[in-house]
Protein backbone atom coordinates (compact mmCIF):
# COMPACT_ATOMS: atom_id res chain seq x y z
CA UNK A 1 161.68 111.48 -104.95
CA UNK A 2 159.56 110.63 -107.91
CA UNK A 3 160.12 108.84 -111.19
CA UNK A 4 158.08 108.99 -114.48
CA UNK A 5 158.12 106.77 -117.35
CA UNK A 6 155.88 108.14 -120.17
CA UNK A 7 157.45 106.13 -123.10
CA UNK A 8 156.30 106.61 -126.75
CA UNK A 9 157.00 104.10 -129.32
CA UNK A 10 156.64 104.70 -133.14
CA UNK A 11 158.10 108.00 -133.38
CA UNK A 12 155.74 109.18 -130.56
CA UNK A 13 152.82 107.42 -132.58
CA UNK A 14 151.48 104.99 -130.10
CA UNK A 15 150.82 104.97 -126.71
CA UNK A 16 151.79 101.95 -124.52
CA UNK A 17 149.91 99.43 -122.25
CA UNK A 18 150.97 99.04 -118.82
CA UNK A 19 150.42 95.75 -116.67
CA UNK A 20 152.29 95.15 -113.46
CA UNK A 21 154.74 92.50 -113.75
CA UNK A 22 157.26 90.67 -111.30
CA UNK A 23 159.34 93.36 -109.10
CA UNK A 24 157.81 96.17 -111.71
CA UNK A 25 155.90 97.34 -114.76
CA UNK A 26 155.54 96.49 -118.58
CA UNK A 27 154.83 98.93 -121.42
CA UNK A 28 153.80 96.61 -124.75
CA UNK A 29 153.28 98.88 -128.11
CA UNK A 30 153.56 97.07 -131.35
CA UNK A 31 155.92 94.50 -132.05
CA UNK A 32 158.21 96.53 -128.60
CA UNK A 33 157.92 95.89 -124.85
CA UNK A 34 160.05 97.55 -121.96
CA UNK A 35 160.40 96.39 -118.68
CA UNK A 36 161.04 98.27 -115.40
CA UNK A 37 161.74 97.02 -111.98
CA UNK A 38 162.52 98.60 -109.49
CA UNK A 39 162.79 97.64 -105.14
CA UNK A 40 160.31 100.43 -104.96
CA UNK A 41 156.69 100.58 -105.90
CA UNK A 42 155.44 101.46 -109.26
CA UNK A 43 151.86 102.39 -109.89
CA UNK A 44 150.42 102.69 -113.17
CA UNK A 45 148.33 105.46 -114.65
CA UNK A 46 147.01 106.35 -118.17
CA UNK A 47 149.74 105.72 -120.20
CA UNK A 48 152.71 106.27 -117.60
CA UNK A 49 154.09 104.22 -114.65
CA UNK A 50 155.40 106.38 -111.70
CA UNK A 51 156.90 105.51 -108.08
CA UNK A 52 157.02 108.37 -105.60
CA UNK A 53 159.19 107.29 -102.71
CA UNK A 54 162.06 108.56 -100.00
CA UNK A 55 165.41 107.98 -99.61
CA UNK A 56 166.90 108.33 -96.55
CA UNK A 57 171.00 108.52 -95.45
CA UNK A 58 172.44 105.10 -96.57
CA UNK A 59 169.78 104.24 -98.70
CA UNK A 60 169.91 102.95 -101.89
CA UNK A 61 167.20 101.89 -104.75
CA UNK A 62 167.43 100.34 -107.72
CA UNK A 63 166.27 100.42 -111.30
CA UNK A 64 166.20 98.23 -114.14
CA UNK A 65 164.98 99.40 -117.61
CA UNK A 66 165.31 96.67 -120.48
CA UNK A 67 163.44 96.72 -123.93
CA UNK A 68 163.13 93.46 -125.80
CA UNK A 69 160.52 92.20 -128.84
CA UNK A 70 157.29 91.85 -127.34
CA UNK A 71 156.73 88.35 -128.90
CA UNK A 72 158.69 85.46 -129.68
CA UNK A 73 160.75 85.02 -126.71
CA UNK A 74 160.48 84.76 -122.92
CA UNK A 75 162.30 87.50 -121.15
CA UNK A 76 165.51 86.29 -119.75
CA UNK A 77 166.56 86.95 -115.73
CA UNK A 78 168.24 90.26 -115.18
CA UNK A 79 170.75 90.53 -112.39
CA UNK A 80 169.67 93.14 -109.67
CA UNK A 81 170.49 96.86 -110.38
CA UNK A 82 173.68 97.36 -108.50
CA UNK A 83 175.21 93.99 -110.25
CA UNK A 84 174.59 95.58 -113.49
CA UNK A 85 176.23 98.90 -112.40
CA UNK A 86 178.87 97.47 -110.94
CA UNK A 87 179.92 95.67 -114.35
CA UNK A 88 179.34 98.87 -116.05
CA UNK A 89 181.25 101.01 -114.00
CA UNK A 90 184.07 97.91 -114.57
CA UNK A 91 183.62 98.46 -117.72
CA UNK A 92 184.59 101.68 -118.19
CA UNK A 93 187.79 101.99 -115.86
CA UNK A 94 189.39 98.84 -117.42
């Protein structure tokens, strides 16, 4: 499989900066930052992150996207990807 993420901030305006980051990437543009982590590896390229990776019978990986204000505030600990589904999938049967 393969994933892309080409984000554009500003109205399509301005082009982000990648730097790795704990279990995944960061885009910064502006005053904006995203963060994606993943289990799998993500390589950076000119202006895009991408992980190209298999999954097999059984297997399951997981990805986080979150976009918080790039300054001001240290980002906060996000519970692993299948945590967060399961509370949304809770979510929406209750």
């Amino acid at each position: 499989m393969q994933l892309e993420l080409v984000p554009r901030f500003e109205y399509g305006l301005t082009v982000p900066h990648f730097r790795s980051a704990d279990g995944g990437v960061i885009a910064l543009a502006g005053a904006d930052e995203i963060h994606l982590r993943s289990d799998v590896r993500i390589d950076i390229g000119d202006g895009l992150a991408e992980a190209r990776f298999e999954v097999g019978s059984g297997v399951r990986h997981g990805f986080v996207l979150q976009h918080r204000p790039a300054f001001g505030r240290e980002p906060g600990n996000l519970p692993a990807a299948q945590t967060l589904l399961n509370e949304t999938i809770a979510g929406w049967t209750s």
